[in-house]
N, C-alpha and C. Protein backbone atom coordinates (compact mmCIF):
# COMPACT_ATOMS: atom_id res chain seq x y z
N UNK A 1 -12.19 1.00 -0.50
CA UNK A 1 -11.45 0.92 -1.74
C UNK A 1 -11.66 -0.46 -2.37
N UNK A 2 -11.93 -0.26 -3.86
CA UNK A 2 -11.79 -1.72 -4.27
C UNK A 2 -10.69 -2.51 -4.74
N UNK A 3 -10.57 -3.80 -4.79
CA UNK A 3 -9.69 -4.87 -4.67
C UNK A 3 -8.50 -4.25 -5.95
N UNK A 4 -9.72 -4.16 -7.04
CA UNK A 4 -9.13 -3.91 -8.66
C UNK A 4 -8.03 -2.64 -8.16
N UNK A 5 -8.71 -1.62 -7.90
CA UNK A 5 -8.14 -0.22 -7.31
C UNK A 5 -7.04 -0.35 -6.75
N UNK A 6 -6.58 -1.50 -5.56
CA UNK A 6 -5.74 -2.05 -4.93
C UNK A 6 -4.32 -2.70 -5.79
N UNK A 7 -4.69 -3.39 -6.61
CA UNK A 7 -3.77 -4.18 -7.14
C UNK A 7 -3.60 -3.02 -8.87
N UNK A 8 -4.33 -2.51 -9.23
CA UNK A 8 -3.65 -1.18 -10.33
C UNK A 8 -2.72 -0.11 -10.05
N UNK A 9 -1.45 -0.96 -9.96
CA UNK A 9 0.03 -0.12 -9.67
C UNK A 9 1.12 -0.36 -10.16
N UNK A 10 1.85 0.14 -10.38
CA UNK A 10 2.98 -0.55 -10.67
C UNK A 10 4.32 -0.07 -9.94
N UNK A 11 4.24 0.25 -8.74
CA UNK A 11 4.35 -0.24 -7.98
C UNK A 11 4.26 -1.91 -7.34
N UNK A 12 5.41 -3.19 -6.81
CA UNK A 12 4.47 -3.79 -6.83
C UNK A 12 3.35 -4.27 -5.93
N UNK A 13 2.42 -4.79 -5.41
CA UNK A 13 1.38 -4.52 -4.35
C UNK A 13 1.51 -6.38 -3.17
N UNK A 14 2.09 -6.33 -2.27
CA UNK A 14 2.04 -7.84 -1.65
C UNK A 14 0.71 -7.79 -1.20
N UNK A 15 0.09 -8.57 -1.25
CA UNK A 15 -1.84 -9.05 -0.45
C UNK A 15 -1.22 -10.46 0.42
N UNK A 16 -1.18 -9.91 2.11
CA UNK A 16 -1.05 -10.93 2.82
C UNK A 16 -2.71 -12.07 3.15
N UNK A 17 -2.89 -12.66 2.41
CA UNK A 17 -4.66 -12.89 2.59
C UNK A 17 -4.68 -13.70 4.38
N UNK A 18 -5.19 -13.72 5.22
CA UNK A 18 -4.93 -14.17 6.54
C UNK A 18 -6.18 -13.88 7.12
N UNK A 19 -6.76 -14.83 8.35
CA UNK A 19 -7.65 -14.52 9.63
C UNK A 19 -7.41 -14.79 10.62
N UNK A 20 -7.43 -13.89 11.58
CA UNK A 20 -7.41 -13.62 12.90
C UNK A 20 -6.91 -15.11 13.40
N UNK A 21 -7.61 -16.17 13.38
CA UNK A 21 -7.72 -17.64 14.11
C UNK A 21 -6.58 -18.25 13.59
N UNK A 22 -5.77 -18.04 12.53
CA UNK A 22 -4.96 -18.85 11.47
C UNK A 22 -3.51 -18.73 12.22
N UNK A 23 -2.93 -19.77 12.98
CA UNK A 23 -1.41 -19.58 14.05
C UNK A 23 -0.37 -19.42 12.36
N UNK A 24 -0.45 -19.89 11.77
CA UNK A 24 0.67 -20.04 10.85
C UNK A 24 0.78 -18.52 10.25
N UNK A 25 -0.22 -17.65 9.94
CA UNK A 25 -0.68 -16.04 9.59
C UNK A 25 0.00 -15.64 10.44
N UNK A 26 0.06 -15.97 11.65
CA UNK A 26 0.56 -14.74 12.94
C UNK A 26 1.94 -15.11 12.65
N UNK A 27 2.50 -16.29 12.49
CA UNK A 27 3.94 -16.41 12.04
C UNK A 27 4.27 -15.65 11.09
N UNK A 28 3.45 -15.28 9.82
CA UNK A 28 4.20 -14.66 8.45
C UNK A 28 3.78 -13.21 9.02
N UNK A 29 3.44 -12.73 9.52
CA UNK A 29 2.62 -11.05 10.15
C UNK A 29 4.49 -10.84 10.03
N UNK A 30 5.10 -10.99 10.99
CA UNK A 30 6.35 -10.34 11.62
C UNK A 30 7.26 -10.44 9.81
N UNK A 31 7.27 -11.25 9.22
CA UNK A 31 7.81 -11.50 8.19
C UNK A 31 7.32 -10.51 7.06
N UNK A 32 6.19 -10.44 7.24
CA UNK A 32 6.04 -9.64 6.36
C UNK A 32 6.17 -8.05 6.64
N UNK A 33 6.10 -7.96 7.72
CA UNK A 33 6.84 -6.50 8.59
C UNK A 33 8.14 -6.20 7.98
N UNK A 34 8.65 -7.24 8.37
CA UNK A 34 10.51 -6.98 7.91
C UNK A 34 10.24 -6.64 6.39
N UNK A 35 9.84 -7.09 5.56
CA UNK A 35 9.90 -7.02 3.86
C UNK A 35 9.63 -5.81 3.79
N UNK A 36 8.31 -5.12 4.19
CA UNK A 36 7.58 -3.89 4.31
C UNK A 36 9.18 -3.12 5.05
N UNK A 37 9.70 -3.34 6.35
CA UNK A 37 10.85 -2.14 6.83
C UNK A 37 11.93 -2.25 5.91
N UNK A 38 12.41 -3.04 5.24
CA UNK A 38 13.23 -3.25 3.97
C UNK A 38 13.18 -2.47 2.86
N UNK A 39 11.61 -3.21 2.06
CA UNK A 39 11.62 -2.74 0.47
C UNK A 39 11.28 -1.21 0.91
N UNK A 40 10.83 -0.84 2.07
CA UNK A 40 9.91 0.79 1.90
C UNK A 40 9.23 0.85 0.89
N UNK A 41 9.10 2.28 -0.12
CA UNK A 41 8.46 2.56 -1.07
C UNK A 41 8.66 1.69 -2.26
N UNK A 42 9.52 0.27 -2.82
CA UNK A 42 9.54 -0.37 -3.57
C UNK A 42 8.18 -1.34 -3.36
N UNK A 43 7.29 -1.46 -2.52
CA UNK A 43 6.57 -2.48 -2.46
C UNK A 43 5.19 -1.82 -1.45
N UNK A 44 4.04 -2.20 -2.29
CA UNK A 44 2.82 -1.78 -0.72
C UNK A 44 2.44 -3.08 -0.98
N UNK A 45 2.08 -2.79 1.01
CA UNK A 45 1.64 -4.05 1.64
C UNK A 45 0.02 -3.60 1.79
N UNK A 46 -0.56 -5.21 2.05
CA UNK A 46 -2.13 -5.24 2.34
C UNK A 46 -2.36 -6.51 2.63
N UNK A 47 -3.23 -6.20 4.03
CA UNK A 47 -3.39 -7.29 4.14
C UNK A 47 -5.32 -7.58 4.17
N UNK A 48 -5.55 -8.99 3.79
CA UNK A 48 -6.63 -8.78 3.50
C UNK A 48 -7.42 -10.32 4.68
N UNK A 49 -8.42 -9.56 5.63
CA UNK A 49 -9.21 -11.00 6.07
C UNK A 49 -10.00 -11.82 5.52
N UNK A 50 -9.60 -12.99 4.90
CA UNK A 50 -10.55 -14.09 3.99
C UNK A 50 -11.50 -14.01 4.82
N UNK A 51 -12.03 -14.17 6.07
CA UNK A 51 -13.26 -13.99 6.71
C UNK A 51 -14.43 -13.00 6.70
N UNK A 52 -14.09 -11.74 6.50
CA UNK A 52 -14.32 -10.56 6.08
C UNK A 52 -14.24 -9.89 4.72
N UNK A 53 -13.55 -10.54 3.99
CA UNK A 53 -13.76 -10.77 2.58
C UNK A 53 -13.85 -12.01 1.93
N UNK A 54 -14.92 -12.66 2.08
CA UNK A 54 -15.11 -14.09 1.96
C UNK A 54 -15.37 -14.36 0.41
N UNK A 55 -16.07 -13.55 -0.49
CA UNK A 55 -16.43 -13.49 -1.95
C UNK A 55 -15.22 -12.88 -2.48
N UNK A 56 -14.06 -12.41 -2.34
CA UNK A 56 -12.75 -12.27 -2.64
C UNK A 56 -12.05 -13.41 -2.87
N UNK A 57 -11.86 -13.94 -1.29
CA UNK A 57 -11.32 -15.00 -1.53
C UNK A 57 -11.77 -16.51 -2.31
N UNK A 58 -13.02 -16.31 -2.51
CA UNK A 58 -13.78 -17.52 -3.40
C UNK A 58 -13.49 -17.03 -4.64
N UNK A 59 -13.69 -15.67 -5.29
CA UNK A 59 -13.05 -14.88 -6.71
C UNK A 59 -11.33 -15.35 -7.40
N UNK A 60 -10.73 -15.42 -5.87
CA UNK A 60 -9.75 -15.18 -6.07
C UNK A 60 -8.83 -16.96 -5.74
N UNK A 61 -9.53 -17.81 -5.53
CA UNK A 61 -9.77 -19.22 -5.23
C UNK A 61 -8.44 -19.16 -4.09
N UNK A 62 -8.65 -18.54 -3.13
CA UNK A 62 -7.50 -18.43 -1.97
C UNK A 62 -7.94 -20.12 -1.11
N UNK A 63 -7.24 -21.11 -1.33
CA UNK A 63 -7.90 -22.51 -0.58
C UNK A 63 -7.19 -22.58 0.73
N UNK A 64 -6.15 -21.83 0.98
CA UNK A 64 -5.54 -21.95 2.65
C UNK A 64 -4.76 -20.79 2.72
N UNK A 65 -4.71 -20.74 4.07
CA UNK A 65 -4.21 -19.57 4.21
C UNK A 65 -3.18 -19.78 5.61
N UNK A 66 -2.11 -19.10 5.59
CA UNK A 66 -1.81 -17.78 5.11
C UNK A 66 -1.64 -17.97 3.06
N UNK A 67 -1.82 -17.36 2.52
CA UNK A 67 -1.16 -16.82 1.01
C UNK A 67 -1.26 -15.54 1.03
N UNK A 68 -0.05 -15.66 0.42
CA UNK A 68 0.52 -14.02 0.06
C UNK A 68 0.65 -13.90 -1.88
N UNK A 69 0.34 -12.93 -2.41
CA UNK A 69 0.18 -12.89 -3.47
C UNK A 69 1.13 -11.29 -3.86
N UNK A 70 1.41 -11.75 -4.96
CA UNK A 70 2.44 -10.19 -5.63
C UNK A 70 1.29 -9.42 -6.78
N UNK A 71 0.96 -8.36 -6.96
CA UNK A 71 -0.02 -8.16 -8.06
C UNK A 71 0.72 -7.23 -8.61
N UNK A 72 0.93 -6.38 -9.79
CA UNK A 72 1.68 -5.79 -10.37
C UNK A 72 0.81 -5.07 -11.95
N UNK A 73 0.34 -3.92 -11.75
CA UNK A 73 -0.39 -3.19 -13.13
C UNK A 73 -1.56 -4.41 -13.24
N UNK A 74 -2.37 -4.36 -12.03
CA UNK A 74 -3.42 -5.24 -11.68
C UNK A 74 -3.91 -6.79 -12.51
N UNK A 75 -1.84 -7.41 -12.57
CA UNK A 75 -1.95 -8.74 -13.01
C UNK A 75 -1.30 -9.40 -11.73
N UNK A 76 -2.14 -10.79 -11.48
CA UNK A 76 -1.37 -11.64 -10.44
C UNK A 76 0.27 -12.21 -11.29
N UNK A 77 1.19 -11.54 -10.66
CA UNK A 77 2.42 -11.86 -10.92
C UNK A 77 3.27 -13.60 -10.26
N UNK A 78 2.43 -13.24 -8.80
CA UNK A 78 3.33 -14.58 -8.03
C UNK A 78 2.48 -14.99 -6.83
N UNK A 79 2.66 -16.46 -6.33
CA UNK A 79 1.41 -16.49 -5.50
C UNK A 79 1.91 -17.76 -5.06
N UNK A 80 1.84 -17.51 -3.46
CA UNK A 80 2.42 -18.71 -2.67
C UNK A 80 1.36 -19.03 -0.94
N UNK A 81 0.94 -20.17 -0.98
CA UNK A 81 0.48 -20.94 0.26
C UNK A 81 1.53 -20.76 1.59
N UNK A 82 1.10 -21.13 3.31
CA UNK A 82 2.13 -21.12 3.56
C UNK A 82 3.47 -20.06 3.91
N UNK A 83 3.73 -20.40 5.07
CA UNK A 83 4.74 -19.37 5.25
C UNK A 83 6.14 -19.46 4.30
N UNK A 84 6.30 -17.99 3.87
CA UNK A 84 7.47 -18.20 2.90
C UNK A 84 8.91 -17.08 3.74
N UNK A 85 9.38 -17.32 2.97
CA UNK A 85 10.73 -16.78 4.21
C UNK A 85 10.36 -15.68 3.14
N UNK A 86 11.55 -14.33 4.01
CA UNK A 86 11.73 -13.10 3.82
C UNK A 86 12.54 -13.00 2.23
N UNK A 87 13.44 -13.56 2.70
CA UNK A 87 13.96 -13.21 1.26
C UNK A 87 13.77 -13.88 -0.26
N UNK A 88 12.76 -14.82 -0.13
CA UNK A 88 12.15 -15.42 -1.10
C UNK A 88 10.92 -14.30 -1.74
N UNK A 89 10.48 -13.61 -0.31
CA UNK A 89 9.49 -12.60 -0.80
C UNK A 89 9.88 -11.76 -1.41
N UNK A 90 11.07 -10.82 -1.00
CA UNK A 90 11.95 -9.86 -1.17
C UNK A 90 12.60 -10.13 -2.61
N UNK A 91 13.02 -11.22 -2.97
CA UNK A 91 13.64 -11.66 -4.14
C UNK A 91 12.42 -11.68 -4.93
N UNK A 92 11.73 -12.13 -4.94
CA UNK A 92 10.14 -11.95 -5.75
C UNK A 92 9.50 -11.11 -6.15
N UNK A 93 9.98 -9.61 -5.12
CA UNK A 93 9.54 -8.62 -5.23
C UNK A 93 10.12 -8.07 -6.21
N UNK A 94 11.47 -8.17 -5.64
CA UNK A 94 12.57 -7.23 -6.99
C UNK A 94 12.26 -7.69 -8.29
N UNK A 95 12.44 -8.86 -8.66
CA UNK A 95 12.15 -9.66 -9.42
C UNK A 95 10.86 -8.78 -10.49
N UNK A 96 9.85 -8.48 -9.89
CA UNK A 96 8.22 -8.10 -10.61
C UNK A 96 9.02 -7.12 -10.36
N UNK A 97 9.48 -5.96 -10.19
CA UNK A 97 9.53 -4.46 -9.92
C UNK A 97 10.49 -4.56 -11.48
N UNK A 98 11.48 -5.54 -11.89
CA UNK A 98 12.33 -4.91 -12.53
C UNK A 98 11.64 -5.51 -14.10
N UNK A 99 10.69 -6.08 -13.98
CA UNK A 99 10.09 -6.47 -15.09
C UNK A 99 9.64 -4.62 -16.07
């Protein structure tokens, strides 16, 4: 599936961008679990390997990772470095959904 394909929803779409090697990624994994058992059908998750999608993340100028990004009717809505707590995500989410 392509990226564009991915983020054309409205629905809104979280992109956890992360690789395997990255300790601070394995911290936001569980975090972003909870958001996903929370919002349910208000929000799809994806997560994407900058390693394995390496011309994505240069497209998409991802410079560290973990970042998690909100996309929404395939516009970048919100976009954060770094582990972010749950309900900053969650509040972010609602936030683009009620736009």
């Amino acid at each position: 599936m392509k990226f564009n394909d991915i983020i054309e929803s409205d629905t809104p779409v979280l992109i956890d961008f992360y690789a395997d090697w990255c300790g601070p990624c394995h911290a936001l994994a569980p975090i972003i679990q909870e958001v996903k058992n929370e919002m349910g059908e208000k929000v799809k998750v994806v997560k994407i390997d900058v390693d394995r999608n390496e011309a994505l993340a240069q497209k998409l100028q991802i410079m560290s990772i973990p970042t998690i990004a909100i996309f929404r009717n395939g516009k970048l809505e919100w976009r954060a470095a770094g582990v972010q707590q749950k309900q900053t995500i969650i509040h972010k989410i609602e936030e683009i959904a009620a736009l």
